[in-house]
C-alpha atoms as a PDB file:
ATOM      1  CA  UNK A   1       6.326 -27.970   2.493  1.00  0.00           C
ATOM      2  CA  UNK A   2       8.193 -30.147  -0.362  1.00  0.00           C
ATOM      3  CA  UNK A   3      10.154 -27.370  -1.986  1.00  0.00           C
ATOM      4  CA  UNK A   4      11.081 -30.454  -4.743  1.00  0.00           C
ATOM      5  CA  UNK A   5       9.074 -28.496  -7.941  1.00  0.00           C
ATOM      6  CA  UNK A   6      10.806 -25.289  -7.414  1.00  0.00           C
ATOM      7  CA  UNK A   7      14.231 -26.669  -8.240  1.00  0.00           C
ATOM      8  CA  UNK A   8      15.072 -25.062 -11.536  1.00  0.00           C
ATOM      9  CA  UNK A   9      17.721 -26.308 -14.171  1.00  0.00           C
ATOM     10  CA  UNK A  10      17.675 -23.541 -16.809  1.00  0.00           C
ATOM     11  CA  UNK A  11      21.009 -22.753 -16.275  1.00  0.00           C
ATOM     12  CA  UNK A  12      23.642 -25.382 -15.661  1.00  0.00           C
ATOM     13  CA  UNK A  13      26.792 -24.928 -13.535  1.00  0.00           C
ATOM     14  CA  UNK A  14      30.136 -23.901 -15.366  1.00  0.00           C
ATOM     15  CA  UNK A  15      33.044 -25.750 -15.022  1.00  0.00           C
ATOM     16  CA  UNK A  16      36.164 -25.249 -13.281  1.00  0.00           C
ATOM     17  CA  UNK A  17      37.901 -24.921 -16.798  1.00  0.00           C
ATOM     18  CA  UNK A  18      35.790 -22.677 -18.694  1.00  0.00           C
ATOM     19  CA  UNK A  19      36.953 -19.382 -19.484  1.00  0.00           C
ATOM     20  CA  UNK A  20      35.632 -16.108 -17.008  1.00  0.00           C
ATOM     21  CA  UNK A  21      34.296 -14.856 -20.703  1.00  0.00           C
ATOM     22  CA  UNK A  22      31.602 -17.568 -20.505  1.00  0.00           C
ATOM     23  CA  UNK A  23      30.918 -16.425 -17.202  1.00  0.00           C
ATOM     24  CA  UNK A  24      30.817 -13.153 -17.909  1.00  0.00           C
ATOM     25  CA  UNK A  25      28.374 -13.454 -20.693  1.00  0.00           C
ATOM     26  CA  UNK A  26      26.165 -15.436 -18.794  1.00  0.00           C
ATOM     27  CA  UNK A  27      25.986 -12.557 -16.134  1.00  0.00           C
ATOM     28  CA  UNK A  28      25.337 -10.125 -18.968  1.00  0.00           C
ATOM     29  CA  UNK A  29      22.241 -12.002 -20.332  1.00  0.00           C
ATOM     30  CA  UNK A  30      20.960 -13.146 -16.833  1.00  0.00           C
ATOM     31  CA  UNK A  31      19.805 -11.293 -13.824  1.00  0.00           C
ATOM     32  CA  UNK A  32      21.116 -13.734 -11.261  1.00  0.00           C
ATOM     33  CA  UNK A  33      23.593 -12.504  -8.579  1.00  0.00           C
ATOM     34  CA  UNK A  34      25.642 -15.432  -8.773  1.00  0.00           C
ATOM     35  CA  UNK A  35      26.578 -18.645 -10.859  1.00  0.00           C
ATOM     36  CA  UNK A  36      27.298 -21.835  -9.960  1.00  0.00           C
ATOM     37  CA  UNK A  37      30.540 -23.622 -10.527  1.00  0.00           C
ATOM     38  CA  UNK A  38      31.809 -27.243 -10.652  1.00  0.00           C
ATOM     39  CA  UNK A  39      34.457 -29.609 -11.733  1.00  0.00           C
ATOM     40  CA  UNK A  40      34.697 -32.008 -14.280  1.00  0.00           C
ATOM     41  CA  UNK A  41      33.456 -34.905 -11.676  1.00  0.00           C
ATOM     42  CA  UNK A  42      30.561 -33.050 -11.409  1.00  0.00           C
ATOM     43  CA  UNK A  43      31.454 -31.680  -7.649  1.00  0.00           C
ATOM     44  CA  UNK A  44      29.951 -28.451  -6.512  1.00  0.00           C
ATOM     45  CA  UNK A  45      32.805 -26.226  -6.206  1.00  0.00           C
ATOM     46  CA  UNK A  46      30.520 -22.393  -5.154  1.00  0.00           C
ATOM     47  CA  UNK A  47      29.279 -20.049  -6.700  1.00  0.00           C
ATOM     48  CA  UNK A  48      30.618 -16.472  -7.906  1.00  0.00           C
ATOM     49  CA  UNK A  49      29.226 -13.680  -7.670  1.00  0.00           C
ATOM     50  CA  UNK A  50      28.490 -10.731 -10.430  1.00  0.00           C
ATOM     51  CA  UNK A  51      30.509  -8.065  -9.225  1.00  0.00           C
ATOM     52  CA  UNK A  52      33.539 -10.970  -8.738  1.00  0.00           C
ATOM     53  CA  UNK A  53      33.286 -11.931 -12.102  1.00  0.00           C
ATOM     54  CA  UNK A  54      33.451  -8.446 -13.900  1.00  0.00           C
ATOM     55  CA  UNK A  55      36.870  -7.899 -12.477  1.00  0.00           C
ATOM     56  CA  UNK A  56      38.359 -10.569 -13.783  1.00  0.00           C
ATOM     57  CA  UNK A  57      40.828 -11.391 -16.573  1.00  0.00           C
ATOM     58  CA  UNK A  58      38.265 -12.796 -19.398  1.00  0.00           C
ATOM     59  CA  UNK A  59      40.602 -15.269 -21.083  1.00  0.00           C
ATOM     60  CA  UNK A  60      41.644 -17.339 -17.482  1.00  0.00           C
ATOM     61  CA  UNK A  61      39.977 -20.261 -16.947  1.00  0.00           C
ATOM     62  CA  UNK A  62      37.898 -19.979 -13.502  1.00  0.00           C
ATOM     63  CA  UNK A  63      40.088 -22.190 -11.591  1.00  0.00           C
ATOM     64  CA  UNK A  64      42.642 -19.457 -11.637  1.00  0.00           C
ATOM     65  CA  UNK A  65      40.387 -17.406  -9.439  1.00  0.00           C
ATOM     66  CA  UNK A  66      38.652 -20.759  -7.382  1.00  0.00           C
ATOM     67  CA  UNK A  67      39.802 -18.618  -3.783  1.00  0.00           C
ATOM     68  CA  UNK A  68      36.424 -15.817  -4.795  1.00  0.00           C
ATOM     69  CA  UNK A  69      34.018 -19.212  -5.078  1.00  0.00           C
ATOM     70  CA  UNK A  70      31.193 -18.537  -2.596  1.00  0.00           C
ATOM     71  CA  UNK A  71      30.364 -22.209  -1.110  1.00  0.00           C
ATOM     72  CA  UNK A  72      26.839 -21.669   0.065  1.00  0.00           C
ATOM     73  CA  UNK A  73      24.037 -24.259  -0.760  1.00  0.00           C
ATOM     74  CA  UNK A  74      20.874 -25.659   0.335  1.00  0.00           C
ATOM     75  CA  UNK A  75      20.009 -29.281   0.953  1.00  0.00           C
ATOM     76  CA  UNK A  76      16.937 -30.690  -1.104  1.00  0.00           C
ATOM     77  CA  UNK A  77      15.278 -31.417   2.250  1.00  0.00           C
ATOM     78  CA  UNK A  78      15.717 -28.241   3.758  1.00  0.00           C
ATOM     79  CA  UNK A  79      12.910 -25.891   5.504  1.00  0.00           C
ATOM     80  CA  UNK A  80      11.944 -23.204   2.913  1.00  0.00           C
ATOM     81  CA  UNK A  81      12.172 -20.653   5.952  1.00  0.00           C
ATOM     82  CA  UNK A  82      15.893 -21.605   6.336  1.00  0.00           C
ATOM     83  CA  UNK A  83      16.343 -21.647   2.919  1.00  0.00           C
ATOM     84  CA  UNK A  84      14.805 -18.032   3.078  1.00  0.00           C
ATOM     85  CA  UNK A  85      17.426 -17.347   5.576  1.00  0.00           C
ATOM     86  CA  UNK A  86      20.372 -18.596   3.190  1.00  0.00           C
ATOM     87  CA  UNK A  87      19.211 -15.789   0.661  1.00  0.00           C
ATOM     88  CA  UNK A  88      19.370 -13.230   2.966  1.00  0.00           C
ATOM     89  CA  UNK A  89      22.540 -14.593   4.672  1.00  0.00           C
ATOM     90  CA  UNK A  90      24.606 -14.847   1.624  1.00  0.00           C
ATOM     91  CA  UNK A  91      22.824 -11.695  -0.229  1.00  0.00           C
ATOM     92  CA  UNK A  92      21.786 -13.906  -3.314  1.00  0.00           C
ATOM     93  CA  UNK A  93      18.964 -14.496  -5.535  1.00  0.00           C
ATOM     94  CA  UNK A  94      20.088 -17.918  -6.580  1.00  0.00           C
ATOM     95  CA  UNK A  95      20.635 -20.737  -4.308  1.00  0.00           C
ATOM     96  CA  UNK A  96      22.574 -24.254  -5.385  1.00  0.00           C
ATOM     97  CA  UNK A  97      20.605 -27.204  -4.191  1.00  0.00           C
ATOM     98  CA  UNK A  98      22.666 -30.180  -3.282  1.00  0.00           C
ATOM     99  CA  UNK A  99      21.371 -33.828  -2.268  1.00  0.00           C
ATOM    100  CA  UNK A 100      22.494 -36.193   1.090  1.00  0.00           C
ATOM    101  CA  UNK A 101      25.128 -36.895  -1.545  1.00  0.00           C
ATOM    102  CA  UNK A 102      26.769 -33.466  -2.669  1.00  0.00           C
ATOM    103  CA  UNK A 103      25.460 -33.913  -6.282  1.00  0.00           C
ATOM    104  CA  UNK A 104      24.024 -30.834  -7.871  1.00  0.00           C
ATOM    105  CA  UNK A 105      20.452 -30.679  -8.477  1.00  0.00           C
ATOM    106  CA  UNK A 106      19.323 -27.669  -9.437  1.00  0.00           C
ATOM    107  CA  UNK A 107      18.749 -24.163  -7.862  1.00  0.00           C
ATOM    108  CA  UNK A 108      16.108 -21.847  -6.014  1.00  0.00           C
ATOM    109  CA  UNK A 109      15.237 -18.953  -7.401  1.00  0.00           C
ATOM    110  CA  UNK A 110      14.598 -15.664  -4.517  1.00  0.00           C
ATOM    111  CA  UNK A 111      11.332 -14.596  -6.101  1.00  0.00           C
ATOM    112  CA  UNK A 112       9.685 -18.141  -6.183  1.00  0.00           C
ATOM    113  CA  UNK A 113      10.766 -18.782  -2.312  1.00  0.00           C
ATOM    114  CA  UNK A 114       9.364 -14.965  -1.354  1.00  0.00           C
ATOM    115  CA  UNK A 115       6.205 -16.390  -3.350  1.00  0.00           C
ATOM    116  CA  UNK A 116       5.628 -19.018  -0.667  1.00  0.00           C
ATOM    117  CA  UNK A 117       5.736 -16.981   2.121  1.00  0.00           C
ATOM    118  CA  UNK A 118       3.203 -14.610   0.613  1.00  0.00           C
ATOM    119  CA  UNK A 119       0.732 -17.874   0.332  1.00  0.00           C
ATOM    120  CA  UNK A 120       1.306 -18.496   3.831  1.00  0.00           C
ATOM    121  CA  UNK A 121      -1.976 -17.039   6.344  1.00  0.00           C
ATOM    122  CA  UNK A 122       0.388 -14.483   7.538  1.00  0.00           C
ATOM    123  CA  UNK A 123      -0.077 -12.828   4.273  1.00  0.00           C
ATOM    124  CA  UNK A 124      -2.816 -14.474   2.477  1.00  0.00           C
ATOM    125  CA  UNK A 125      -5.920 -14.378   5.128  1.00  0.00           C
ATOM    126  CA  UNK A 126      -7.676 -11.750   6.283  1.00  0.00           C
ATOM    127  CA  UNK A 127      -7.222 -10.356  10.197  1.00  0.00           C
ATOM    128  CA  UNK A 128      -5.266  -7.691  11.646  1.00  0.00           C
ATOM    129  CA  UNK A 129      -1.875  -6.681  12.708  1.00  0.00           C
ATOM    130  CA  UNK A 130      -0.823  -6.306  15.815  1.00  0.00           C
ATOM    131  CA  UNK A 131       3.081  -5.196  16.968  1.00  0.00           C
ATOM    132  CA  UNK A 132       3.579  -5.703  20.765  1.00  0.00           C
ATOM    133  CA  UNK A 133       6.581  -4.933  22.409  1.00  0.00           C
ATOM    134  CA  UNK A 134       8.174  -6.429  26.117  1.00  0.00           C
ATOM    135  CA  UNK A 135      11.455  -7.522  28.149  1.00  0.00           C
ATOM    136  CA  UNK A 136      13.172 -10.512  26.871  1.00  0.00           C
ATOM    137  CA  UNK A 137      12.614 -12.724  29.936  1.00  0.00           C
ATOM    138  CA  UNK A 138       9.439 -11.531  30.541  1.00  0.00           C
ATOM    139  CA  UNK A 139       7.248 -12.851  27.285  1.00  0.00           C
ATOM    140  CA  UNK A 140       5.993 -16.067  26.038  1.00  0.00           C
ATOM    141  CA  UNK A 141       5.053 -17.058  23.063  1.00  0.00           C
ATOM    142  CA  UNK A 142       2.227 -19.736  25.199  1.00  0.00           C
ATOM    143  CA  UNK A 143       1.360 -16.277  27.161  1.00  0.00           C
ATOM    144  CA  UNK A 144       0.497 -13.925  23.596  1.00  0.00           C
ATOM    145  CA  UNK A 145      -1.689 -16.919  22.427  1.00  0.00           C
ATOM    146  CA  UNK A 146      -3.629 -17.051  25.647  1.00  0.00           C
ATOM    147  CA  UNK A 147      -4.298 -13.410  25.527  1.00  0.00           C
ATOM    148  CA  UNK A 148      -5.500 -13.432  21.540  1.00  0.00           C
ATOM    149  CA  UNK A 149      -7.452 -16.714  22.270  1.00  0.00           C
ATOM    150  CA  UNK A 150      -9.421 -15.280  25.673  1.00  0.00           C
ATOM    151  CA  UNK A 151     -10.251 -12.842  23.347  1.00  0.00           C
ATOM    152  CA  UNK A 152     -11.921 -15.148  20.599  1.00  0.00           C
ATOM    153  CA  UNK A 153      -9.338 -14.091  18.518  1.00  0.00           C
ATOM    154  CA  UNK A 154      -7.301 -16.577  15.995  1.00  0.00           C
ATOM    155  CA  UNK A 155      -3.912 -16.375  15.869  1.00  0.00           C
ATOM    156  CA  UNK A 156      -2.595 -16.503  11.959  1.00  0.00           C
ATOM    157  CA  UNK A 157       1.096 -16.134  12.459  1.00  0.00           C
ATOM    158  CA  UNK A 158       3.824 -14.513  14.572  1.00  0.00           C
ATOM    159  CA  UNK A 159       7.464 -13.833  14.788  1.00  0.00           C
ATOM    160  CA  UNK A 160      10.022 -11.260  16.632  1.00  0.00           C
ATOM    161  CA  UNK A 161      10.621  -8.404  14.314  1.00  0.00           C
ATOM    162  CA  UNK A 162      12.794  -6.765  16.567  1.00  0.00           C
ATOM    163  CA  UNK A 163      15.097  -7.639  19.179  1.00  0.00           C
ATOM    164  CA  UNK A 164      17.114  -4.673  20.589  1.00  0.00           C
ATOM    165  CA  UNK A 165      18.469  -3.581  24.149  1.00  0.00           C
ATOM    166  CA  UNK A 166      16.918  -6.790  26.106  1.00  0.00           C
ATOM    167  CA  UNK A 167      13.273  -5.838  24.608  1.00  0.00           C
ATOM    168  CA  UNK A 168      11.978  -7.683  21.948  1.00  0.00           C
ATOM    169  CA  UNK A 169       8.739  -6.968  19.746  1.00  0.00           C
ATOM    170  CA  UNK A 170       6.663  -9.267  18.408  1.00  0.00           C
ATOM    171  CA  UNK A 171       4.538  -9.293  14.905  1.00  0.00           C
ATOM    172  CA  UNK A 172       1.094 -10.493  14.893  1.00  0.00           C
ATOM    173  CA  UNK A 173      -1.564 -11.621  12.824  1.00  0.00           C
ATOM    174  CA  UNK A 174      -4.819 -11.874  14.418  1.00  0.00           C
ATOM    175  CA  UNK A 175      -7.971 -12.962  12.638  1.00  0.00           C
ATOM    176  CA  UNK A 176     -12.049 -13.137  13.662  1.00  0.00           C
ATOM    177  CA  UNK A 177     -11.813 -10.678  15.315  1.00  0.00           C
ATOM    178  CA  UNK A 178     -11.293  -6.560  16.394  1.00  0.00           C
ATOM    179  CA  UNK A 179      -8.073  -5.801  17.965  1.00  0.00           C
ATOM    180  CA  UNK A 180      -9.863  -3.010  20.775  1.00  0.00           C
ATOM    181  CA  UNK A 181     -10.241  -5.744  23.545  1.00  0.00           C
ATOM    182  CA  UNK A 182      -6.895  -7.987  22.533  1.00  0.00           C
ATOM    183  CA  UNK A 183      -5.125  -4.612  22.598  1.00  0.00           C
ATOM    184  CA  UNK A 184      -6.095  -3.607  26.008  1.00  0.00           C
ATOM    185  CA  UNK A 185      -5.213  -7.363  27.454  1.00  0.00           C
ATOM    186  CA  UNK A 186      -1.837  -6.772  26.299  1.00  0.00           C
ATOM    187  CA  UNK A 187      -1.126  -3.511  28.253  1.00  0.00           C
ATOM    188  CA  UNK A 188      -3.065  -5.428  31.539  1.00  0.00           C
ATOM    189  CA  UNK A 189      -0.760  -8.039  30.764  1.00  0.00           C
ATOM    190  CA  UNK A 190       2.424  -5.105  30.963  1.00  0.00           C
ATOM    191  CA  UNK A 191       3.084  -5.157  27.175  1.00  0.00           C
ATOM    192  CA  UNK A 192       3.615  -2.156  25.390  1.00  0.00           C
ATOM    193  CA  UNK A 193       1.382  -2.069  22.242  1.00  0.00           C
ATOM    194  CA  UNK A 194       3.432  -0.476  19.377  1.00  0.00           C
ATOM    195  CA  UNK A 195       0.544  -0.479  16.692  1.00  0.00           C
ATOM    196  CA  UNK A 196      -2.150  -2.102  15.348  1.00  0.00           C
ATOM    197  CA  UNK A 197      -3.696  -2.099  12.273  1.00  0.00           C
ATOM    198  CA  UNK A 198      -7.680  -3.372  11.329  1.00  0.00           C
ATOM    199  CA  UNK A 199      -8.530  -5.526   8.537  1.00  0.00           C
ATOM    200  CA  UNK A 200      -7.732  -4.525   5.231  1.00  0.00           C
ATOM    201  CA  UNK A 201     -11.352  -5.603   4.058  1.00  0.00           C
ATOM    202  CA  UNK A 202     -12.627  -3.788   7.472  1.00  0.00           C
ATOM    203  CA  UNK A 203     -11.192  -0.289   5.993  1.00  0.00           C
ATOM    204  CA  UNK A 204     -11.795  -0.676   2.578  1.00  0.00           C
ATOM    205  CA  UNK A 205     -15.769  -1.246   3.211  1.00  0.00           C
ATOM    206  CA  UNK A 206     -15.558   2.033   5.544  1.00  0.00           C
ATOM    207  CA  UNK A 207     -14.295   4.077   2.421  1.00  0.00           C
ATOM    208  CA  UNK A 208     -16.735   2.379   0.225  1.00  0.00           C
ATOM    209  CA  UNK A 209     -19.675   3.673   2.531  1.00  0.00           C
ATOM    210  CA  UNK A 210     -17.897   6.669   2.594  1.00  0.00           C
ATOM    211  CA  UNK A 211     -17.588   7.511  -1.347  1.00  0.00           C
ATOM    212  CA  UNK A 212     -21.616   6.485  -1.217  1.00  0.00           C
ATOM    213  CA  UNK A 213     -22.309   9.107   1.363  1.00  0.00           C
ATOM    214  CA  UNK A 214     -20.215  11.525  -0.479  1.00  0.00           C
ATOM    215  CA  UNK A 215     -22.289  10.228  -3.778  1.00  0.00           C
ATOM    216  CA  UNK A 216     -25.382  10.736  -2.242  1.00  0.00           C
ATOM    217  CA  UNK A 217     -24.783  14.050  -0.619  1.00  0.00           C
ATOM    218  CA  UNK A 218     -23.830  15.116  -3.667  1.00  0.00           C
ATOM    219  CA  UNK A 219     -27.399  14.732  -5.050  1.00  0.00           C
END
């Protein structure tokens, strides 16, 4: 997935020799959790955070407080799921994007990279979900798959939610198909089934032909 059109340049990096003020005022009309910083040859120095900023003396010039620059960044290349995992790793909502070369290009913003997860099928198609739960050297990922597929089920997306104690559970989301028969494969196949949740489409039309009943009971 070419992440290239989410790079954003509203807001360009300070430099090394502005004042914290600038900084500060920036953080006051922006929402952002951190700022980018460089120097005057255009080198990508970190970024500092919010709370840093607010502490310190407005009339220095940010190279007096260069030790609090964060240095986290994201190749333009990278795999939005690790660039996912760089938001959550450095608790940010703005992520520096840096070519093969170091130069600055832009940055990510948190909401647009959550966006593209949502559009994935693990969010956007219809099926069910399915938590199952087993010893760490005892699943497979090829194993789960045979199970929802002997089952005529499709498998739309899956990844360990937990991992705690040597027993891991896995997320799943299962389409064409009820979960009664995958469910019971699972136990036969010693995995404990945690929960599992129909189709959202499947329960609404069950309320639906339950507010007609009601309607026409009602007559």
């Amino acid at each position: 997935m070419n992440l290239s059109k989410y790079i954003i340049n509203d807001i360009k990096p300070l430099l090394n020799i502005d004042l914290v003020s600038e900084l500060q005022l920036l953080f006051n009309q922006l929402a952002y959790s951190h700022i980018p910083i460089k120097d005057e040859n255009d080198v990508y120095l970190g970024c500092i955070s919010d709370t840093d900023a607010h502490c310190f003396e407005a009339k220095k010039a940010l190279q007096d407080y260069r030790y609090a620059g964060e240095g986290f960044f994201v190749r333009d290349d990278t795999n939005w799921l690790d660039v996912l995992e760089a938001f959550a790793q450095n608790s940010s909502n703005i992520m520096p994007v840096l070519d093969v070369s170091n130069k600055y290009l832009g940055y990510y913003e948190l909401n647009d990279i959550i966006g593209l997860f949502n559009e994935t099928p693990f969010f956007s198609e219809n099926g069910a979900i399915l938590i199952v739960e087993k010893g760490l050297m005892d699943y497979s990922f090829s194993e789960v798959s045979q199970i929802i597929e002997s089952n005529d089920g499709k498998l739309l997306g899956a990844f360990i939610s937990k991992a705690e104690n040597d027993v891991i559970q896995i997320t799943l989301k299962i389409g064409n198909v009820g979960l009664s028969k995958i469910m019971q494969t699972f136990r036969r196949y010693s995995y404990n089934v945690i929960s599992g949740h129909e189709e959202d489409t499947y329960i609404k039309g069950l309320k639906e032909r339950s507010d007609y009943l009601n309607k026409y009971l009602d007559m």
